[in-house]
PDB file of N, CA and C in Angstrom:
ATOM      1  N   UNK A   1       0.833  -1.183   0.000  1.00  0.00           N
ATOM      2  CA  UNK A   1       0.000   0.000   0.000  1.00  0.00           C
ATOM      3  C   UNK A   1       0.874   1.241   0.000  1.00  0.00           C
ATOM      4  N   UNK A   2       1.871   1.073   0.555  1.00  0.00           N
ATOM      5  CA  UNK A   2       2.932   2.150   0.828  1.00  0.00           C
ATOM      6  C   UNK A   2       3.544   2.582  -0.401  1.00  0.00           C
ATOM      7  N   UNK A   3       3.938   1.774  -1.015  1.00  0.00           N
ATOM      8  CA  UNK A   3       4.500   1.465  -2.341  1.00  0.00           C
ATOM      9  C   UNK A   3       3.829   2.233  -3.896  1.00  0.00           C
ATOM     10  N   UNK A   4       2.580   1.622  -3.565  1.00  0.00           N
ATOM     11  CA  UNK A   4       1.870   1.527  -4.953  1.00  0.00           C
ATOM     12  C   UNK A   4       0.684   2.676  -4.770  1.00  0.00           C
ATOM     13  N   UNK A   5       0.392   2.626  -3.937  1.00  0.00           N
ATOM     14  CA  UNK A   5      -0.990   3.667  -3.655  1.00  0.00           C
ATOM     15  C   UNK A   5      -2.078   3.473  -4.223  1.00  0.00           C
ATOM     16  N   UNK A   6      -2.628   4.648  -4.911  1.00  0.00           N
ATOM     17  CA  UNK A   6      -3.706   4.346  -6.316  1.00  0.00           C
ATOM     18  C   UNK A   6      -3.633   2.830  -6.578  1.00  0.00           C
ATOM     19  N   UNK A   7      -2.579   2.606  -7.156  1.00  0.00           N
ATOM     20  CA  UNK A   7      -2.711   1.325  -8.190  1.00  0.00           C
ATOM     21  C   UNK A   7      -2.876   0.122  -7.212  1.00  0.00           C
ATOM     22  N   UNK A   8      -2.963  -0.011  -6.025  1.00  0.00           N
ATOM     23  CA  UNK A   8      -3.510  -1.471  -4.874  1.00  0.00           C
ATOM     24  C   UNK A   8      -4.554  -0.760  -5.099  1.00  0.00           C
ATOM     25  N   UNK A   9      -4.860   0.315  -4.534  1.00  0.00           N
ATOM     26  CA  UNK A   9      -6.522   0.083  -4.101  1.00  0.00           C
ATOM     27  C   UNK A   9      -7.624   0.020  -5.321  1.00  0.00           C
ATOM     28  N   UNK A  10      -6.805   0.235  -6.503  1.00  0.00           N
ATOM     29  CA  UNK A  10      -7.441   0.141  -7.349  1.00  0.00           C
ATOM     30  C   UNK A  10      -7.434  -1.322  -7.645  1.00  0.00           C
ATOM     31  N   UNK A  11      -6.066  -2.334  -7.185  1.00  0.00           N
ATOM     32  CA  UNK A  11      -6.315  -3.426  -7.746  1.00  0.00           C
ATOM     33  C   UNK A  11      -7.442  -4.287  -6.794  1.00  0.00           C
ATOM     34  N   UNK A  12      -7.644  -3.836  -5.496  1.00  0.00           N
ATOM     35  CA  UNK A  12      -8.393  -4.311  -4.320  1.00  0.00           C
ATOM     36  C   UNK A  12      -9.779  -4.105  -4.106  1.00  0.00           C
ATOM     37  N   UNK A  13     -10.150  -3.146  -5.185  1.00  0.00           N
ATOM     38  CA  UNK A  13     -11.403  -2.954  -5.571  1.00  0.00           C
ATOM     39  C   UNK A  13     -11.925  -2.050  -4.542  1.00  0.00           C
ATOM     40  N   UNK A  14     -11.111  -1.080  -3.748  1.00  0.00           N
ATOM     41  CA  UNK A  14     -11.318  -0.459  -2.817  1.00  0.00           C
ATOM     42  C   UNK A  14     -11.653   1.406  -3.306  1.00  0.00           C
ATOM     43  N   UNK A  15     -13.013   1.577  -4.111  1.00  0.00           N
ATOM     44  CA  UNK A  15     -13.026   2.452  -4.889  1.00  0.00           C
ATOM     45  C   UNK A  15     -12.946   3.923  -4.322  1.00  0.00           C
ATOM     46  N   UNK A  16     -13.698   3.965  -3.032  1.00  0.00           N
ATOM     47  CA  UNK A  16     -14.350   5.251  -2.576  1.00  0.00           C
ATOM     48  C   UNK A  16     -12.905   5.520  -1.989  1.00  0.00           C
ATOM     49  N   UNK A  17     -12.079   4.755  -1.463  1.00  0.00           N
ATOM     50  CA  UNK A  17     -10.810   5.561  -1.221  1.00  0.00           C
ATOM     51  C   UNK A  17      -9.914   6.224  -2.368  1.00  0.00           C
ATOM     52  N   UNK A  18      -9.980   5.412  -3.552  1.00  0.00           N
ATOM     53  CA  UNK A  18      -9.400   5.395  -4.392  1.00  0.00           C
ATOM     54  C   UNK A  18      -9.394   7.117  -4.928  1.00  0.00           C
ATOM     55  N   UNK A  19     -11.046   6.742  -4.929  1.00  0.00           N
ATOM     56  CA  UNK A  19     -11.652   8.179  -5.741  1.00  0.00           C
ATOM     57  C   UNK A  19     -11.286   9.717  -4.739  1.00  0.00           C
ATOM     58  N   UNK A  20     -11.468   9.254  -3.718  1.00  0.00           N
ATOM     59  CA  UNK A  20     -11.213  10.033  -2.723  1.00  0.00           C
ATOM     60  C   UNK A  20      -9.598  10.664  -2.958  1.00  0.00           C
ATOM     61  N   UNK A  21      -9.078   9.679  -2.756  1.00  0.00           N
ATOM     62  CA  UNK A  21      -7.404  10.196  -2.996  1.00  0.00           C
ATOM     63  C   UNK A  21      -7.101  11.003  -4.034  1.00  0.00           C
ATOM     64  N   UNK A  22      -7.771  10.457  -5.438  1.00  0.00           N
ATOM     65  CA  UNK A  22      -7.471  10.773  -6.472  1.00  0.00           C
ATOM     66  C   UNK A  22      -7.640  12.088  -6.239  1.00  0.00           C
ATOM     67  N   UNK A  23      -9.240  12.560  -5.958  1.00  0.00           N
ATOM     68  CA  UNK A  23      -9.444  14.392  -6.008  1.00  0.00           C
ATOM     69  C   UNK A  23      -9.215  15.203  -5.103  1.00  0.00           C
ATOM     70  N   UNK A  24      -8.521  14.195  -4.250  1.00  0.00           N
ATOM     71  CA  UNK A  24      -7.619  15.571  -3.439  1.00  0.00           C
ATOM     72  C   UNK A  24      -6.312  15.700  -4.201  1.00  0.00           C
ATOM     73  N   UNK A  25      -5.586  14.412  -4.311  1.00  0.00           N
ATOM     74  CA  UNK A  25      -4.417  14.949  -6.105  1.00  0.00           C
ATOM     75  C   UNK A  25      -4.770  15.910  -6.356  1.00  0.00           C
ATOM     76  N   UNK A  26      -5.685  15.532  -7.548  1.00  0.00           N
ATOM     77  CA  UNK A  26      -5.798  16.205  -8.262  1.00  0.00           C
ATOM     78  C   UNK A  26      -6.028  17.753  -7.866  1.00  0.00           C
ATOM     79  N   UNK A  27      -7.249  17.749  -7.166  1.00  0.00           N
ATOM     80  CA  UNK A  27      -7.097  19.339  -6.817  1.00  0.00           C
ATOM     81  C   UNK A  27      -5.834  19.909  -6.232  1.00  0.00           C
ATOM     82  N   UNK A  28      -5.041  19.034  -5.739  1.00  0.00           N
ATOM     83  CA  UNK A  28      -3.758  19.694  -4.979  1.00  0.00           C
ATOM     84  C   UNK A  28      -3.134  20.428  -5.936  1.00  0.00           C
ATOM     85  N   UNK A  29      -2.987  19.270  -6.974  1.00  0.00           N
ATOM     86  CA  UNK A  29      -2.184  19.579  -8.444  1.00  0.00           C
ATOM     87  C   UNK A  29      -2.785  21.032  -8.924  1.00  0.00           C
ATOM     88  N   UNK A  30      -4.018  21.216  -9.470  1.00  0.00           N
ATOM     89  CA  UNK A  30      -4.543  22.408 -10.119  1.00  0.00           C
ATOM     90  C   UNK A  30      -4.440  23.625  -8.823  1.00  0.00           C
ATOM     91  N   UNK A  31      -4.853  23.587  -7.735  1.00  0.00           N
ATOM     92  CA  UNK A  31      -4.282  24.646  -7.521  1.00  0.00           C
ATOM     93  C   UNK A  31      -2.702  24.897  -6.682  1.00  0.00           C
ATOM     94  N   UNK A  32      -2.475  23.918  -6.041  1.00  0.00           N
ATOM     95  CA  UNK A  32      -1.244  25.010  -6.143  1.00  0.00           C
ATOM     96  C   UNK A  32      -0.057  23.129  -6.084  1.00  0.00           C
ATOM     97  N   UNK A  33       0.310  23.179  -7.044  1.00  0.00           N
ATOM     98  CA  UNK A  33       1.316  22.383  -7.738  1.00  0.00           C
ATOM     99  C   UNK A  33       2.424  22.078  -6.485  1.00  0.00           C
ATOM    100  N   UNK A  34       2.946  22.813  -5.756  1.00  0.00           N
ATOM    101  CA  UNK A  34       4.132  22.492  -5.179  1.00  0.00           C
ATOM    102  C   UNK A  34       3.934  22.072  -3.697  1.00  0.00           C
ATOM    103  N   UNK A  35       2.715  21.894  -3.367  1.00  0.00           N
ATOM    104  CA  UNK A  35       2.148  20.884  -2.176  1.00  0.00           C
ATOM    105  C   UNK A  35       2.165  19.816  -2.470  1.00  0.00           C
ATOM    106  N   UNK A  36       1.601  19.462  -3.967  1.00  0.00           N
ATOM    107  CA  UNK A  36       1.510  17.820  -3.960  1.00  0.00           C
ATOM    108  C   UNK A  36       2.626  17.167  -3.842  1.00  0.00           C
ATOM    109  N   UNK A  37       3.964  18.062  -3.541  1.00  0.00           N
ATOM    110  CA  UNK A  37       5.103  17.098  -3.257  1.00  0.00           C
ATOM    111  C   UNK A  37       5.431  16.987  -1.511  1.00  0.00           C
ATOM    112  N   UNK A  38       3.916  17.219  -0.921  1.00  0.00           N
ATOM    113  CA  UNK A  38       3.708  17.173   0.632  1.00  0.00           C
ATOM    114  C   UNK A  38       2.894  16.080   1.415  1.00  0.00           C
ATOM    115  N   UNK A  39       1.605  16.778   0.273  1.00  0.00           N
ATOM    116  CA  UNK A  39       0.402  16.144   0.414  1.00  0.00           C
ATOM    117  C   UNK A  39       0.295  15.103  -0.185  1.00  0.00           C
ATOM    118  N   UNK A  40       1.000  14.213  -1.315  1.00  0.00           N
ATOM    119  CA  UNK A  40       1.100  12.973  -2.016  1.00  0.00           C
ATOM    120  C   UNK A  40       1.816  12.002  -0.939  1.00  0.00           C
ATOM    121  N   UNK A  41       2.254  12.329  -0.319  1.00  0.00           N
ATOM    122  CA  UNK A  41       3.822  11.350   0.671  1.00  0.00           C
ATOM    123  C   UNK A  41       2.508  11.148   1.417  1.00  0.00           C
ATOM    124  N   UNK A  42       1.857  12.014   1.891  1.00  0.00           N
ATOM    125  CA  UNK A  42       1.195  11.982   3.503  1.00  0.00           C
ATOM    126  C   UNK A  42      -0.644  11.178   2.993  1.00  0.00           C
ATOM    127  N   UNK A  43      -0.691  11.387   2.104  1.00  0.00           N
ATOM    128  CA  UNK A  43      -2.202  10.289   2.159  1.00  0.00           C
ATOM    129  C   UNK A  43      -1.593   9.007   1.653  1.00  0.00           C
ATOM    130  N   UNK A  44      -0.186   8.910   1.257  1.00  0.00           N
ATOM    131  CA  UNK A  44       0.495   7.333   0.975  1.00  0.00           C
ATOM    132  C   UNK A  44       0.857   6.617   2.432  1.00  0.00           C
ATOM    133  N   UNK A  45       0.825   7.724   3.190  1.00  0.00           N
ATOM    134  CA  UNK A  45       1.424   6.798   4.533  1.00  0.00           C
ATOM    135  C   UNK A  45      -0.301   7.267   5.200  1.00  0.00           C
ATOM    136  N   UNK A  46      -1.136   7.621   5.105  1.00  0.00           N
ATOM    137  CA  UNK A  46      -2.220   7.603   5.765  1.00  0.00           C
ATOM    138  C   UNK A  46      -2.669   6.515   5.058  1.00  0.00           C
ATOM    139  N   UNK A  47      -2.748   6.213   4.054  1.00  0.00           N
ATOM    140  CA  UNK A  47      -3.370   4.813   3.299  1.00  0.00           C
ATOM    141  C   UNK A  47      -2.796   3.779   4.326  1.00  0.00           C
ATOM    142  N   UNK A  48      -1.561   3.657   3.962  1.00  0.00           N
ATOM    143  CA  UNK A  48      -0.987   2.614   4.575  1.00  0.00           C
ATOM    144  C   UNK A  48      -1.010   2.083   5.519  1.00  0.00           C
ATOM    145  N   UNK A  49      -1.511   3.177   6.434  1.00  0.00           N
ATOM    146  CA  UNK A  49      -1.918   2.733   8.156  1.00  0.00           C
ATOM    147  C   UNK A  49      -3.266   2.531   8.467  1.00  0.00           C
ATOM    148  N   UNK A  50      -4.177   3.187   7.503  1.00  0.00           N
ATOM    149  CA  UNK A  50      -5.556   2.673   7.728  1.00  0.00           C
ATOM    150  C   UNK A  50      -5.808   1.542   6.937  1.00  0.00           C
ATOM    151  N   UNK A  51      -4.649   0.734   5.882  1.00  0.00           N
ATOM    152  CA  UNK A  51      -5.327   0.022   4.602  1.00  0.00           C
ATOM    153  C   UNK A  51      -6.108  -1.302   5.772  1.00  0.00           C
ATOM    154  N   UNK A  52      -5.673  -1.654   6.756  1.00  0.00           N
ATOM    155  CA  UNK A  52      -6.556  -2.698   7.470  1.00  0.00           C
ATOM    156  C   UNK A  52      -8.115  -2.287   7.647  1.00  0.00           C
ATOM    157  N   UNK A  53      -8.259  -1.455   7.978  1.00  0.00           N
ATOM    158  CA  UNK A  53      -9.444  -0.523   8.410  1.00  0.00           C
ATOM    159  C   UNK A  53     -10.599  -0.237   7.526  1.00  0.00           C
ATOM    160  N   UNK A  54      -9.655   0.077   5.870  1.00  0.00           N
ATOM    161  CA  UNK A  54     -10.604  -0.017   4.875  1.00  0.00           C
ATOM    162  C   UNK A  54     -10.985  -1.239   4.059  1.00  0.00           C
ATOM    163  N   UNK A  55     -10.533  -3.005   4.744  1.00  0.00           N
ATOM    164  CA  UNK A  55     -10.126  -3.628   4.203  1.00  0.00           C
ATOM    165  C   UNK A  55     -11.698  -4.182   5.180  1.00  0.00           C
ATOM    166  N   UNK A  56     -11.251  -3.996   5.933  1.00  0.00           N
ATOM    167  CA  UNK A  56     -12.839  -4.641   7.156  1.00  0.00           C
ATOM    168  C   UNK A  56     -14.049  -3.798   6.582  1.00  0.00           C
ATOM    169  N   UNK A  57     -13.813  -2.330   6.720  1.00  0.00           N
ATOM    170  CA  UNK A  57     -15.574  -1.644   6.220  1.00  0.00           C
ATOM    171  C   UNK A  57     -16.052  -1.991   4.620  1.00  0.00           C
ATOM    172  N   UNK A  58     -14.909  -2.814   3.345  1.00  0.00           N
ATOM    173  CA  UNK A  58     -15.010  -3.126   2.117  1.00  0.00           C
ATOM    174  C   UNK A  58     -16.018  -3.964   2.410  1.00  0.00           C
ATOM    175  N   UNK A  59     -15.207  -4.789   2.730  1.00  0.00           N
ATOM    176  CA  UNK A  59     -16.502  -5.905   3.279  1.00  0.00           C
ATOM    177  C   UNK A  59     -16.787  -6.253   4.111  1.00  0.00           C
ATOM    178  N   UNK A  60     -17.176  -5.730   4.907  1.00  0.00           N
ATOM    179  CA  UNK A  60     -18.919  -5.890   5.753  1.00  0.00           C
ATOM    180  C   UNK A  60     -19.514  -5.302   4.786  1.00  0.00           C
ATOM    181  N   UNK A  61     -19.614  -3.872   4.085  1.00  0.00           N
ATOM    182  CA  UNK A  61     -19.984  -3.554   3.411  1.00  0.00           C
ATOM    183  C   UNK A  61     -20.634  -4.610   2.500  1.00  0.00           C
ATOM    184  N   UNK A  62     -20.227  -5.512   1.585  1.00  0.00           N
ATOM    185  CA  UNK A  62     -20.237  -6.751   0.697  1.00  0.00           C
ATOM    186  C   UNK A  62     -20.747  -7.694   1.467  1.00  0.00           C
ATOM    187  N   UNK A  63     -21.295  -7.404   2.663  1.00  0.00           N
ATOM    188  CA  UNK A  63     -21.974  -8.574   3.361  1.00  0.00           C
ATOM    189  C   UNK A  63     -21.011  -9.556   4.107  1.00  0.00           C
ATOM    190  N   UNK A  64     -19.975  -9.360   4.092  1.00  0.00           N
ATOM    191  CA  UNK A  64     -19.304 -10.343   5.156  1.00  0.00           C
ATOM    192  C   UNK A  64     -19.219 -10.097   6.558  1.00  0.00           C
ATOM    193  N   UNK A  65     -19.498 -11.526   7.348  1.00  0.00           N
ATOM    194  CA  UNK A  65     -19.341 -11.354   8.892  1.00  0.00           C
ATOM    195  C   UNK A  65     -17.743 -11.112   9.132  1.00  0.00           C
ATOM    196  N   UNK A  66     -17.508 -10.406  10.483  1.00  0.00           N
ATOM    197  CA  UNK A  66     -16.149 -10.928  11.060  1.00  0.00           C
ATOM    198  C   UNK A  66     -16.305 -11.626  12.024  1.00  0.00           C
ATOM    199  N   UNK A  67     -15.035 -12.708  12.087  1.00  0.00           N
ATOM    200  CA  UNK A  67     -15.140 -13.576  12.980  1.00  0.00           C
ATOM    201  C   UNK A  67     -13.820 -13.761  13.459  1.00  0.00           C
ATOM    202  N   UNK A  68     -14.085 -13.856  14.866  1.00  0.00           N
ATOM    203  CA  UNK A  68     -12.905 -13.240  16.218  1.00  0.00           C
ATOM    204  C   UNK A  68     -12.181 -14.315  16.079  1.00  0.00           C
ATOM    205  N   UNK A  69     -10.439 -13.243  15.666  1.00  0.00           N
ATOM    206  CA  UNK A  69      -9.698 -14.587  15.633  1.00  0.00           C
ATOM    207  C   UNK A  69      -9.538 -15.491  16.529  1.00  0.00           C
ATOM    208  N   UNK A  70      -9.910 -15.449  18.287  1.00  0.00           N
ATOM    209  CA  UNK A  70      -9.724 -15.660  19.249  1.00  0.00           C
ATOM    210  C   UNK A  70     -10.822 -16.932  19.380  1.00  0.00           C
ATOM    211  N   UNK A  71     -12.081 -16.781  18.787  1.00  0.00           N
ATOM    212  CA  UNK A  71     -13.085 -17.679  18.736  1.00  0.00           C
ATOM    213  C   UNK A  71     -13.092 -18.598  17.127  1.00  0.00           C
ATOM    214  N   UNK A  72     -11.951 -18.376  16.181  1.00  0.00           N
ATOM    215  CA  UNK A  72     -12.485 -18.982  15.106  1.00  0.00           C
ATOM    216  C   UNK A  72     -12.980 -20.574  14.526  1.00  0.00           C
ATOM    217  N   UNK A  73     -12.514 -21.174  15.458  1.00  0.00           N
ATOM    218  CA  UNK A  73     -12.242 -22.388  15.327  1.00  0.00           C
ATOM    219  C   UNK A  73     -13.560 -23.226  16.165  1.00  0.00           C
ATOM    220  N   UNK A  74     -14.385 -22.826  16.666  1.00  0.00           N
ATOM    221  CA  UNK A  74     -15.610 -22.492  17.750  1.00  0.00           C
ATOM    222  C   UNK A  74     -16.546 -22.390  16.258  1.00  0.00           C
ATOM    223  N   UNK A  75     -16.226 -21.972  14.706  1.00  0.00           N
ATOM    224  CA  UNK A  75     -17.087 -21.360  13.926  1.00  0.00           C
ATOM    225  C   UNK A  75     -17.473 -22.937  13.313  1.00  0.00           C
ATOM    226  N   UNK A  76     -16.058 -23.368  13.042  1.00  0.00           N
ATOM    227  CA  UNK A  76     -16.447 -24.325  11.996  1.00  0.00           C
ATOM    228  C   UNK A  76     -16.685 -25.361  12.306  1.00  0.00           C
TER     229      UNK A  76
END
């Protein structure tokens, strides 16, 4: 996630972040150009630390339960 940015969450199907990131870019870019060499570093390492976080609300979202690693074996 750290690495790649855009291009995981795009491969992870993780859109609303995706899109999200993208138009703050982008707007960074159109108006003032010499932040996005601030503001690009810092939503790559904010990705990176929430990518667990958006990885659980994807899906539940998609209908999946979570199940406690502590109890998993109790499931099956």
């Amino acid at each position: 996630m750290l690495l790649f940015g855009l291009f995981y969450m795009a491969a992870r199907n993780l859109w609303r972040p995706f899109a999200f990131t993208l138009v703050v870019l982008i707007g960074t870019l159109l108006v003032a150009w010499p932040l996005l060499f601030i503001v690009a570093p810092a939503f790559w390492i904010l990705a990176a630390v929430q990518a667990q976080r958006m990885f659980r609300e994807h899906y539940m979202r998609l209908g999946w339960d979570e199940i406690d690693p502590w109890h998993q074996d109790d499931e099956a």
